[in-house]
PDB file of N, CA and C in Angstrom:
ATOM      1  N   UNK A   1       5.072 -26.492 -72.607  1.00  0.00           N
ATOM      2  CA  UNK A   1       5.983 -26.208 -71.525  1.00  0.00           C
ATOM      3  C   UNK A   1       6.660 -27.511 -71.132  1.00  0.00           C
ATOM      4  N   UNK A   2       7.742 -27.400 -71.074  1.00  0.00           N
ATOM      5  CA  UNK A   2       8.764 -28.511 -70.529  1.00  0.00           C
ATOM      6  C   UNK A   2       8.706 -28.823 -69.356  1.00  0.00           C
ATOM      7  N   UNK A   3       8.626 -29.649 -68.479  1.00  0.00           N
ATOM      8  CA  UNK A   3       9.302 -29.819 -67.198  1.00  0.00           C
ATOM      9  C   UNK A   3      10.139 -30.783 -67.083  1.00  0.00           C
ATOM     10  N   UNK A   4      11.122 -30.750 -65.995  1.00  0.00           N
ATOM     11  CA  UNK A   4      11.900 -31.818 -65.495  1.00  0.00           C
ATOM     12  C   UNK A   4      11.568 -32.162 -63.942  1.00  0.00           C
ATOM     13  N   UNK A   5      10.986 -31.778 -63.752  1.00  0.00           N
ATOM     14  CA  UNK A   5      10.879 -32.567 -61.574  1.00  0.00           C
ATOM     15  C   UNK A   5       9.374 -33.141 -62.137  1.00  0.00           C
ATOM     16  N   UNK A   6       9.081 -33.804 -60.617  1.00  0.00           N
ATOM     17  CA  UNK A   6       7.626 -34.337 -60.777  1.00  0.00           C
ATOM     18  C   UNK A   6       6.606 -32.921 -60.663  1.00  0.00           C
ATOM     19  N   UNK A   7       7.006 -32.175 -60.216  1.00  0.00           N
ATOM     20  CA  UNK A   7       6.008 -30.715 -60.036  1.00  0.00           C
ATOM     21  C   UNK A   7       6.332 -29.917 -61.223  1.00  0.00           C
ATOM     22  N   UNK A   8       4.768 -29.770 -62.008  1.00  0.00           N
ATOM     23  CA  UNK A   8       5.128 -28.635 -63.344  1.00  0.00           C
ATOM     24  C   UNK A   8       5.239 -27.096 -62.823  1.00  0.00           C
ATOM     25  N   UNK A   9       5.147 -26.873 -61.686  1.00  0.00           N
ATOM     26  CA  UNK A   9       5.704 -25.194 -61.410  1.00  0.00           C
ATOM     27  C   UNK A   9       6.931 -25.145 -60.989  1.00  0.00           C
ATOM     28  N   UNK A  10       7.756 -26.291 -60.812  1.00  0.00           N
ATOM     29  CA  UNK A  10       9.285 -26.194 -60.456  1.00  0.00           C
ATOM     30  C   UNK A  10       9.905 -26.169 -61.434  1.00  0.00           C
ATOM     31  N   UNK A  11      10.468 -24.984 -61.263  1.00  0.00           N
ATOM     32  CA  UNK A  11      11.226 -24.152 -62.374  1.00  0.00           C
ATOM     33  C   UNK A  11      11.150 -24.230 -63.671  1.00  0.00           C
ATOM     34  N   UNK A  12      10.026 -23.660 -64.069  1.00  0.00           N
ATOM     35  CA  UNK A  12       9.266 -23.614 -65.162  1.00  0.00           C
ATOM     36  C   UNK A  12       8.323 -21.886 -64.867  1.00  0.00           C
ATOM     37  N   UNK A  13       7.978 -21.703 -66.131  1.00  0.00           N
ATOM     38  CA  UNK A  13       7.254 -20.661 -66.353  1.00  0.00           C
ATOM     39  C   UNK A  13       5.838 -21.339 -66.278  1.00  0.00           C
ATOM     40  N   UNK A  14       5.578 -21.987 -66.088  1.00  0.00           N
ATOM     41  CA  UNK A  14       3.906 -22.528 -65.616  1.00  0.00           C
ATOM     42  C   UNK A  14       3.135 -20.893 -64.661  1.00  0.00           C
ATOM     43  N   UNK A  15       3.665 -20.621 -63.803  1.00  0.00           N
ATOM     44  CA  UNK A  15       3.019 -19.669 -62.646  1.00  0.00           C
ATOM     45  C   UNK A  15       3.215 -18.201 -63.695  1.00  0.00           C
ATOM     46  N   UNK A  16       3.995 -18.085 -64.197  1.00  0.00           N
ATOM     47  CA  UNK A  16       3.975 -16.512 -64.986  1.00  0.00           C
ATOM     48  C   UNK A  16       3.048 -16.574 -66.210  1.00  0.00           C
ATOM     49  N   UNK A  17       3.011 -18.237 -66.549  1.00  0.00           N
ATOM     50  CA  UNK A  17       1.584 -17.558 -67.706  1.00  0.00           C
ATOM     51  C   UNK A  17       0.317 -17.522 -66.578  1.00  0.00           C
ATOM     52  N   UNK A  18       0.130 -18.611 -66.139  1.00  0.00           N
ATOM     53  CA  UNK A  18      -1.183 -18.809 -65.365  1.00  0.00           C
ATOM     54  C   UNK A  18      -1.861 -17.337 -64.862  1.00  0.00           C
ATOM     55  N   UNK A  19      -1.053 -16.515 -64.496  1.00  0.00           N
ATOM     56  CA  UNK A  19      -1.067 -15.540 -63.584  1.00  0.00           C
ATOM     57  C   UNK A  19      -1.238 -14.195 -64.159  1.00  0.00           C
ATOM     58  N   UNK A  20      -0.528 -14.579 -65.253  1.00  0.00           N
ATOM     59  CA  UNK A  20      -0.320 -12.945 -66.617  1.00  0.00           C
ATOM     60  C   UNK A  20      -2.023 -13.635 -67.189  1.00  0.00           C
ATOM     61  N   UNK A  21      -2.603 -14.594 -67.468  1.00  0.00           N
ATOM     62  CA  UNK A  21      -4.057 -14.766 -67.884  1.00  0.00           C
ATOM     63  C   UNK A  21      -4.642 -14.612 -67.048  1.00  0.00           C
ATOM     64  N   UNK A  22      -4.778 -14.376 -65.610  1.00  0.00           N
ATOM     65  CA  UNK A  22      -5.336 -14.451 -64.702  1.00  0.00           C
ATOM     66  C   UNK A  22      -6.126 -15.317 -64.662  1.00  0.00           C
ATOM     67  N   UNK A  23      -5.778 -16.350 -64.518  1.00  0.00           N
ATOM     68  CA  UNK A  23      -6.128 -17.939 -64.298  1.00  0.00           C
ATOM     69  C   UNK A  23      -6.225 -18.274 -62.781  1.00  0.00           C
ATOM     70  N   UNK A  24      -7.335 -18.512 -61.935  1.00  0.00           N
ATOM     71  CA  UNK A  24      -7.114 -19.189 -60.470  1.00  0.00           C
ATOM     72  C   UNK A  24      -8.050 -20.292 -60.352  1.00  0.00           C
ATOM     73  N   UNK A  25      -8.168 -20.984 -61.455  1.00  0.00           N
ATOM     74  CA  UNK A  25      -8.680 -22.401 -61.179  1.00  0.00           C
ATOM     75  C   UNK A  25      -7.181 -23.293 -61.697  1.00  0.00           C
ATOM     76  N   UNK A  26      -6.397 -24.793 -61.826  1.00  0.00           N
ATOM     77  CA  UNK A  26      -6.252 -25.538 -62.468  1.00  0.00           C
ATOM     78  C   UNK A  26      -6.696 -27.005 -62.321  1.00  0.00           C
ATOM     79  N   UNK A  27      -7.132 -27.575 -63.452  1.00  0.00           N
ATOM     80  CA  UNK A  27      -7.786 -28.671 -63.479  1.00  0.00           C
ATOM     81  C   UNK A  27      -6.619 -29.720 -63.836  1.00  0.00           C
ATOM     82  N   UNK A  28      -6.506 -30.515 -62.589  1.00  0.00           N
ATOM     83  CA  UNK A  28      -5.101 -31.794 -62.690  1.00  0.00           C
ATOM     84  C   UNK A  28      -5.787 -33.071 -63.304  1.00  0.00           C
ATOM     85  N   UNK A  29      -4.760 -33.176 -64.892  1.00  0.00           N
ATOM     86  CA  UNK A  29      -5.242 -34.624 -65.806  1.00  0.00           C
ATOM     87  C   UNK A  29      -3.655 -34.914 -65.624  1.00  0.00           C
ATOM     88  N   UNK A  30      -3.201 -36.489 -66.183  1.00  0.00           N
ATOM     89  CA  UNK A  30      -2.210 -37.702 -66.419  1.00  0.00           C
ATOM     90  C   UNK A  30      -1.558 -38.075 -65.782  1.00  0.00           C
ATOM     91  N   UNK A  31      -0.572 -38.313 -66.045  1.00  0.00           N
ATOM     92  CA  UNK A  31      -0.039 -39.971 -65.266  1.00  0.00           C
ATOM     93  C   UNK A  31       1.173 -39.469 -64.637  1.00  0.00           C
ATOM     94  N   UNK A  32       1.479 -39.615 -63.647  1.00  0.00           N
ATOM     95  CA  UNK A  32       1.219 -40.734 -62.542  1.00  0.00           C
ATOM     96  C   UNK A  32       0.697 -39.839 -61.368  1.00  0.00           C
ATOM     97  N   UNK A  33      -0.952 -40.600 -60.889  1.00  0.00           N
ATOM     98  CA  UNK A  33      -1.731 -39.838 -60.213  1.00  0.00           C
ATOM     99  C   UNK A  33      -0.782 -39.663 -59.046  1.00  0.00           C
ATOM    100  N   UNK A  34      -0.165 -40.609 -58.301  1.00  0.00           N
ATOM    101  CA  UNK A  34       0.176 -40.080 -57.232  1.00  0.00           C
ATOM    102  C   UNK A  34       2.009 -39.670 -56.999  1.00  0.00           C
ATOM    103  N   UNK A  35       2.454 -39.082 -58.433  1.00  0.00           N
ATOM    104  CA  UNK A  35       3.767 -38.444 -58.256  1.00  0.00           C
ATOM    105  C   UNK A  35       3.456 -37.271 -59.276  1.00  0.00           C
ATOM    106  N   UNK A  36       3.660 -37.437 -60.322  1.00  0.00           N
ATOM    107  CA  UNK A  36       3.701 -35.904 -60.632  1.00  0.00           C
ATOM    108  C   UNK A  36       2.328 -35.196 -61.173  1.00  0.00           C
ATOM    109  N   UNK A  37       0.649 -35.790 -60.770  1.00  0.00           N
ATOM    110  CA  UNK A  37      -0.103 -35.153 -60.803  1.00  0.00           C
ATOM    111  C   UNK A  37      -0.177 -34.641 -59.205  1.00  0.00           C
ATOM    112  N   UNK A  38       0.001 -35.574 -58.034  1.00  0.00           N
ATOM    113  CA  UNK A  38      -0.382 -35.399 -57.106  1.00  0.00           C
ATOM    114  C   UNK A  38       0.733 -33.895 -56.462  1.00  0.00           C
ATOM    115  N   UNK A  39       2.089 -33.927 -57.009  1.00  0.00           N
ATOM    116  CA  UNK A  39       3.308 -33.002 -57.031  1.00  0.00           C
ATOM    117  C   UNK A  39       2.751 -31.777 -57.035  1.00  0.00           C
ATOM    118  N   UNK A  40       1.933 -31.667 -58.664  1.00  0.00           N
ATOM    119  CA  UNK A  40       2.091 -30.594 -58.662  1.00  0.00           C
ATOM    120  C   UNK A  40       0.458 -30.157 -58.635  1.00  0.00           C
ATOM    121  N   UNK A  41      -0.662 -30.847 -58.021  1.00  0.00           N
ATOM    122  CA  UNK A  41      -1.762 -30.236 -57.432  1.00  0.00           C
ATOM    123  C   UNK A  41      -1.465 -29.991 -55.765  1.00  0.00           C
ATOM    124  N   UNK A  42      -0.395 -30.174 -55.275  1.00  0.00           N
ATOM    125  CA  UNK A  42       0.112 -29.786 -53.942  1.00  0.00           C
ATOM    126  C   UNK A  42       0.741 -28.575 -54.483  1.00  0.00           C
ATOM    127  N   UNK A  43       1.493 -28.240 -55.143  1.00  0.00           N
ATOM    128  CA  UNK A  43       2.246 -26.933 -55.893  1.00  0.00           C
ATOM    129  C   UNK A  43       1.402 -25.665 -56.011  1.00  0.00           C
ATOM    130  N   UNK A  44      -0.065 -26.301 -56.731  1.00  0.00           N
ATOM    131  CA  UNK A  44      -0.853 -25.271 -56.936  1.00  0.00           C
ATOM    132  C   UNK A  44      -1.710 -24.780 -55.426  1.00  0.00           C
ATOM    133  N   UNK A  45      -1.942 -25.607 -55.238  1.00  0.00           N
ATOM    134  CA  UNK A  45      -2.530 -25.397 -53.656  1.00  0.00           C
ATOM    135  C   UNK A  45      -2.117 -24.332 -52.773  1.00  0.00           C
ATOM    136  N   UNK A  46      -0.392 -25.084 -52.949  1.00  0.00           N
ATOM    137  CA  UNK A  46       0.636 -23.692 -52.110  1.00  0.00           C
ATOM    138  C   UNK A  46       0.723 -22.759 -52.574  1.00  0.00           C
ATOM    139  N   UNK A  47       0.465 -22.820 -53.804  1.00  0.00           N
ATOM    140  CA  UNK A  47       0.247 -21.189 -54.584  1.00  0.00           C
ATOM    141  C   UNK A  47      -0.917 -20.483 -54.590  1.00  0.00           C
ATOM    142  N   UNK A  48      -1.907 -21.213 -53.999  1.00  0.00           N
ATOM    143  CA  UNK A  48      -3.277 -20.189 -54.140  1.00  0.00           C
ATOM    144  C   UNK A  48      -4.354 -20.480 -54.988  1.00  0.00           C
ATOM    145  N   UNK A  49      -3.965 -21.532 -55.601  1.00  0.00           N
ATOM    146  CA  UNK A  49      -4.857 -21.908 -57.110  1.00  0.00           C
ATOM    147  C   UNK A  49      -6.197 -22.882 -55.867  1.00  0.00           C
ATOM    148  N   UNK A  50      -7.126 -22.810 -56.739  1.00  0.00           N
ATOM    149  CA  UNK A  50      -8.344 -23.532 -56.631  1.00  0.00           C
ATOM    150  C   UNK A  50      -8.204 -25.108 -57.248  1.00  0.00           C
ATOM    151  N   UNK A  51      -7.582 -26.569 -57.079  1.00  0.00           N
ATOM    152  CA  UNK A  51      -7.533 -27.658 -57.451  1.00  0.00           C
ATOM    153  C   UNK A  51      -8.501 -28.150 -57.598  1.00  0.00           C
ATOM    154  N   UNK A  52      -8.661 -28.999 -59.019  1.00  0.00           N
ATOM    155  CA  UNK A  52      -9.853 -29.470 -59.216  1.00  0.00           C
ATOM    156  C   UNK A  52      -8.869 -30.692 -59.626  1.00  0.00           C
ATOM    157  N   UNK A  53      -9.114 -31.996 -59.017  1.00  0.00           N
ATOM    158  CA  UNK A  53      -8.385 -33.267 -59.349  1.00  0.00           C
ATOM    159  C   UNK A  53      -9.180 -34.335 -60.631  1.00  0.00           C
ATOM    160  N   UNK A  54      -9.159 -34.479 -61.559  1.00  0.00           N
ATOM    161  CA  UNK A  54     -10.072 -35.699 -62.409  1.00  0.00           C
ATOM    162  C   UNK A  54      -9.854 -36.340 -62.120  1.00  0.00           C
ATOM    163  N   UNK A  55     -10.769 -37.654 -61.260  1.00  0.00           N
ATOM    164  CA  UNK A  55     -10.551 -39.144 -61.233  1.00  0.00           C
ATOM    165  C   UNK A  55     -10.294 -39.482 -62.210  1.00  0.00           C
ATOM    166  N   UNK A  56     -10.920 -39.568 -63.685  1.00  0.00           N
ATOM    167  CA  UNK A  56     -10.815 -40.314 -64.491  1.00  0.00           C
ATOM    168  C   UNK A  56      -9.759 -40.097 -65.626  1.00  0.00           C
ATOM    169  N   UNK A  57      -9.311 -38.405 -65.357  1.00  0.00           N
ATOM    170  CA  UNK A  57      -8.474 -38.167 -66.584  1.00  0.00           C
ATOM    171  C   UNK A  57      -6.852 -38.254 -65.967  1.00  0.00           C
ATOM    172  N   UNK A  58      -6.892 -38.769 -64.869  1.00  0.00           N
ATOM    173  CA  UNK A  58      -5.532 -39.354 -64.049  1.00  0.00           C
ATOM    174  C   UNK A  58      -5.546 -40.678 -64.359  1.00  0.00           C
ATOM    175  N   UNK A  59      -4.125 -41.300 -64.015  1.00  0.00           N
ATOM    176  CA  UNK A  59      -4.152 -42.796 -64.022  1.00  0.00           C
ATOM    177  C   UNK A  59      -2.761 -43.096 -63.365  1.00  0.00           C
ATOM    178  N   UNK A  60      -2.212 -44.089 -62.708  1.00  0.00           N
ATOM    179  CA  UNK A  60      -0.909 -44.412 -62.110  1.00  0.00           C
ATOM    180  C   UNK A  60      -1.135 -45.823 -62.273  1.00  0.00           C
ATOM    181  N   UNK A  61       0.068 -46.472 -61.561  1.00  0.00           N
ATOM    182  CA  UNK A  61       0.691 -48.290 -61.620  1.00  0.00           C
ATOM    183  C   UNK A  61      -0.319 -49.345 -60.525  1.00  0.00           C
ATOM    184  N   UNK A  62      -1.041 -48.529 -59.357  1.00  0.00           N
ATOM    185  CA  UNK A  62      -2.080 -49.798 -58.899  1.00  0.00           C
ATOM    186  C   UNK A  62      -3.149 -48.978 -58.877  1.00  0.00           C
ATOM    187  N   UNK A  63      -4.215 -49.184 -58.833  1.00  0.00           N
ATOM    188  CA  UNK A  63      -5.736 -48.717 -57.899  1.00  0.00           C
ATOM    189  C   UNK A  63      -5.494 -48.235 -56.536  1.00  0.00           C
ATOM    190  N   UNK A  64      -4.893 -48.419 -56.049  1.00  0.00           N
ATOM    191  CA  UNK A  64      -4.527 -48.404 -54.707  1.00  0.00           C
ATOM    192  C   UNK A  64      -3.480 -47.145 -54.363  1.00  0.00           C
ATOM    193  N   UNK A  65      -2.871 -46.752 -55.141  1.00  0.00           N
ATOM    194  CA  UNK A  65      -2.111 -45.343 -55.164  1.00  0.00           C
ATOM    195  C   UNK A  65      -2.846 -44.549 -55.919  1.00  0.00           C
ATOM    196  N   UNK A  66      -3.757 -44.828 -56.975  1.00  0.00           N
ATOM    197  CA  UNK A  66      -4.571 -43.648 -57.688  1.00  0.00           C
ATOM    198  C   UNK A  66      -5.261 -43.589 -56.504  1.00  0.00           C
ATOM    199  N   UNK A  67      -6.204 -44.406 -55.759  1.00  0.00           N
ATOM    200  CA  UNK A  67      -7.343 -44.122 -54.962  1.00  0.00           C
ATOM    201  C   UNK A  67      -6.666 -43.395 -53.049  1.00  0.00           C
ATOM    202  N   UNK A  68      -5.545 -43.792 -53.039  1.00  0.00           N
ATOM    203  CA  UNK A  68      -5.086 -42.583 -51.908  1.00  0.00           C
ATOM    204  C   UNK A  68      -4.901 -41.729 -52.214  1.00  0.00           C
ATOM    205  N   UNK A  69      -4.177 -41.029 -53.506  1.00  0.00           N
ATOM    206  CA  UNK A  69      -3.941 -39.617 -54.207  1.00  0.00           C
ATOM    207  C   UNK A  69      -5.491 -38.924 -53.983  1.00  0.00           C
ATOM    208  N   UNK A  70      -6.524 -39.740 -54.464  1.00  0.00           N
ATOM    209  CA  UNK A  70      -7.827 -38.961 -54.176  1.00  0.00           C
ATOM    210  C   UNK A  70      -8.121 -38.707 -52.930  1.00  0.00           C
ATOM    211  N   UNK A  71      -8.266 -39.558 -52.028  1.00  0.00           N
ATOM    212  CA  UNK A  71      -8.683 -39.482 -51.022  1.00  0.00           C
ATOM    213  C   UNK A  71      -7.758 -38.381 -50.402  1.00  0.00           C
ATOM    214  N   UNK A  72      -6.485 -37.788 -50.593  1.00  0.00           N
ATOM    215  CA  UNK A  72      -5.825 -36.985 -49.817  1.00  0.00           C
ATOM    216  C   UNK A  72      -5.996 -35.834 -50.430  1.00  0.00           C
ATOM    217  N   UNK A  73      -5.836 -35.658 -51.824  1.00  0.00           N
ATOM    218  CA  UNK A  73      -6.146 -34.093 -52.674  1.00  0.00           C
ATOM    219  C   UNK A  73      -7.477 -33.790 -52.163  1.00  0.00           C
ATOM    220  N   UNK A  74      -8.656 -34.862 -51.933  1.00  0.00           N
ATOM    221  CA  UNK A  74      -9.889 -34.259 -51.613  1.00  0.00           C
ATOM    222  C   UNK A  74      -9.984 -33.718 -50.181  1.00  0.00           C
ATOM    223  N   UNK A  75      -9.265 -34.697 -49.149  1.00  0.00           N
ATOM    224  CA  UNK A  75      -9.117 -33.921 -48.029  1.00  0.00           C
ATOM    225  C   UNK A  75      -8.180 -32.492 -47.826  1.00  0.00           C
ATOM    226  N   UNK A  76      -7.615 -32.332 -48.661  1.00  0.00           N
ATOM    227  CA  UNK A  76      -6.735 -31.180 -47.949  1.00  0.00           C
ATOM    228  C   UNK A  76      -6.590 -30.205 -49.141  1.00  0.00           C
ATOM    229  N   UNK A  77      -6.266 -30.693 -50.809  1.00  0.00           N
ATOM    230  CA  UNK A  77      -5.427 -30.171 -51.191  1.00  0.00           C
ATOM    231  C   UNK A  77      -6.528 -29.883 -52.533  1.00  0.00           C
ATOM    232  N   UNK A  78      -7.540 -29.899 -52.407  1.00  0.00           N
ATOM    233  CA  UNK A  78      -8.640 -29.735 -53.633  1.00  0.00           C
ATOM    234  C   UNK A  78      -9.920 -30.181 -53.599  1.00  0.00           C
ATOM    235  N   UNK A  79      -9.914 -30.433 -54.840  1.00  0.00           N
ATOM    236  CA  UNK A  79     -11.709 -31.143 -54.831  1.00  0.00           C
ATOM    237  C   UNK A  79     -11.595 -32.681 -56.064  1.00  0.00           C
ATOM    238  N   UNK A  80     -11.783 -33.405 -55.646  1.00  0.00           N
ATOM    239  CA  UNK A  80     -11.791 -34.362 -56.801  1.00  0.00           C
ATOM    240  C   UNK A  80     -13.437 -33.893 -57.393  1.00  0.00           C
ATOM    241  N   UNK A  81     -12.879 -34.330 -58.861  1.00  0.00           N
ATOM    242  CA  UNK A  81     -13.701 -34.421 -59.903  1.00  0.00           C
ATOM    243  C   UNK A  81     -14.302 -35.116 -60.925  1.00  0.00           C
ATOM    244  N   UNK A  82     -14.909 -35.658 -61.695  1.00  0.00           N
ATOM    245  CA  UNK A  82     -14.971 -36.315 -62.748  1.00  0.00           C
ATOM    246  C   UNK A  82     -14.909 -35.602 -64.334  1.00  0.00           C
ATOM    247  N   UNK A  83     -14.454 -36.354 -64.961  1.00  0.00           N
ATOM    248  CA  UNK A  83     -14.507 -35.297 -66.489  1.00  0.00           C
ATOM    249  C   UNK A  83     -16.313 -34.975 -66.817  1.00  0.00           C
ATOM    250  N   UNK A  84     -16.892 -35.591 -66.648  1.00  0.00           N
ATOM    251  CA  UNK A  84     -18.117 -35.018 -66.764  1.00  0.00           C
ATOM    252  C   UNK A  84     -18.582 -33.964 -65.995  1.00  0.00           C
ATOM    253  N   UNK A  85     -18.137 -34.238 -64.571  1.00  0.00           N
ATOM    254  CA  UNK A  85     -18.343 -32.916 -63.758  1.00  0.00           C
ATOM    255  C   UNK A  85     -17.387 -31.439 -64.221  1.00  0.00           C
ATOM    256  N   UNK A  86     -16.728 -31.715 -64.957  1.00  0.00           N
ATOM    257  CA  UNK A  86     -15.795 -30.333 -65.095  1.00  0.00           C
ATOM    258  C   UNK A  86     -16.514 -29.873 -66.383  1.00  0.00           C
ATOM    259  N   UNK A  87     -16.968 -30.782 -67.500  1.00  0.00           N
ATOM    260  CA  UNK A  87     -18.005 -30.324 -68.681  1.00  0.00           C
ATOM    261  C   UNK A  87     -19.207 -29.825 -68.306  1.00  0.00           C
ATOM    262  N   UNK A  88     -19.767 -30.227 -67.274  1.00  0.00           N
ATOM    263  CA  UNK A  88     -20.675 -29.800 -66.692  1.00  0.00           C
ATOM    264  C   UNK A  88     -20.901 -27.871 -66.701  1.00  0.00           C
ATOM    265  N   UNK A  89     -19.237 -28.293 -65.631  1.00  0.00           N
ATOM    266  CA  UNK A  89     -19.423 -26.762 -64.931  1.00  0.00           C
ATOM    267  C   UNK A  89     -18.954 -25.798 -65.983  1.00  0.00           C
ATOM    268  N   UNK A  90     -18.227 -25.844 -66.825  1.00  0.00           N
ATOM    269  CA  UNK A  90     -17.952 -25.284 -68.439  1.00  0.00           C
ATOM    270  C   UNK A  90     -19.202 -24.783 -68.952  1.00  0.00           C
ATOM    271  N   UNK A  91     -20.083 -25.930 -69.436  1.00  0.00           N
ATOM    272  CA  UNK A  91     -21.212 -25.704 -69.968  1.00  0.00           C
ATOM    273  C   UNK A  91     -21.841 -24.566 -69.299  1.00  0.00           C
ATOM    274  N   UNK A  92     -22.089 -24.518 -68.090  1.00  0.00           N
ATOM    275  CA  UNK A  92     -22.677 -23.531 -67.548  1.00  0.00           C
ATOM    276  C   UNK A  92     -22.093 -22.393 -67.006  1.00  0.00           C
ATOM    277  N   UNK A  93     -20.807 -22.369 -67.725  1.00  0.00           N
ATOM    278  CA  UNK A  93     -19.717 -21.226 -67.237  1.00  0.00           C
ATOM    279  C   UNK A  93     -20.286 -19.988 -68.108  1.00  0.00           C
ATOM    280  N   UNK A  94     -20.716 -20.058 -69.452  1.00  0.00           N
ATOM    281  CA  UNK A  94     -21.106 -18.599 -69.877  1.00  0.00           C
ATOM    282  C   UNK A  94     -22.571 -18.394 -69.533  1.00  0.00           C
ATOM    283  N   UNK A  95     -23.508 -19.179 -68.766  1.00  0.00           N
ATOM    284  CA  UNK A  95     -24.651 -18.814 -68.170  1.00  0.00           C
ATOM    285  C   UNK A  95     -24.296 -17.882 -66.880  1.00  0.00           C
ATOM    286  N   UNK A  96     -23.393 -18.322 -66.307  1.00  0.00           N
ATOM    287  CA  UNK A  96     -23.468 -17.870 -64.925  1.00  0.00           C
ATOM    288  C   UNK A  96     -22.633 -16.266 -65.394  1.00  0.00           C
ATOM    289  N   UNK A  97     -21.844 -16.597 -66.269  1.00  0.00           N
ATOM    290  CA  UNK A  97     -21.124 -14.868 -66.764  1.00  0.00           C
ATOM    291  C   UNK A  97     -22.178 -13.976 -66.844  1.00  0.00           C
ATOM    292  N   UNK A  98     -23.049 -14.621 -67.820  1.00  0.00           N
ATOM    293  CA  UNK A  98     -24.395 -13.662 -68.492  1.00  0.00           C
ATOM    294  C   UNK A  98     -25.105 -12.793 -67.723  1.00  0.00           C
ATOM    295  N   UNK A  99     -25.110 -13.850 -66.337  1.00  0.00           N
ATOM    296  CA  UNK A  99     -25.656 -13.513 -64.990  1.00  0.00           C
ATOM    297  C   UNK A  99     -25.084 -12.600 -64.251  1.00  0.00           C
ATOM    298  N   UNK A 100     -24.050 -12.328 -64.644  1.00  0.00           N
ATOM    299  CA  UNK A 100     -23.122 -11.630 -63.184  1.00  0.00           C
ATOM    300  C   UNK A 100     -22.704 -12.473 -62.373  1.00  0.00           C
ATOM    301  N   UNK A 101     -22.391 -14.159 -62.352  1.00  0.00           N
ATOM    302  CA  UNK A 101     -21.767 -14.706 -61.249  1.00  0.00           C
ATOM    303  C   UNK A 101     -21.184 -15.702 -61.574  1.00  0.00           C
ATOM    304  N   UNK A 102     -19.875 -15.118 -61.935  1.00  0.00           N
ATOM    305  CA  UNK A 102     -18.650 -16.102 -61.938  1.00  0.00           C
ATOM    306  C   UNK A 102     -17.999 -16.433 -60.936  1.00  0.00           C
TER     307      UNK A 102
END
């Protein structure tokens, strides 16, 4: 999928696949943490999606703008994460199916 703004659901078909799979998690990875990852995990937010932010699979131009992007997606607009924590919860994504509790 193409985009042109810093937000990948502005005007783009991003929201008609997500939605036709019935998808309500997205997990925000690359660059630049605090313009067009931070864009468009505010995008998903306003749309209803569940944000899961990767510290580590983001990156931007100081420490200091990656580390406010976190600190604000975690307050308001998601959950920060680590890539290990999202393998984590994968791994144990077809246990908890097996179970009845996704």
């Amino acid at each position: 999928m193409t985009k042109h703004r810093f937000g990948a659901f502005e005007n783009t078909d991003l929201e008609l696949v997500l939605r036709s799979r019935g998808i309500r998690t997205v997990i925000m990875t690359g660059v630049a943490t605090n313009v067009c990852v931070e864009t468009t995990a505010r995008q998903a937010f306003l749309k209803d999606y569940y944000v899961v932010f990767t510290r580590d699979c983001t990156a931007t131009y100081t420490q200091a703008e990656h580390d406010t992007t976190l600190v604000n997606i975690d307050n308001y607009f998601g959950q920060v994460a680590t890539s290990d924590d999202v393998i984590a919860c994968w791994q144990q994504a077809p246990v908890l199916a097996s179970a009845g509790r996704t």
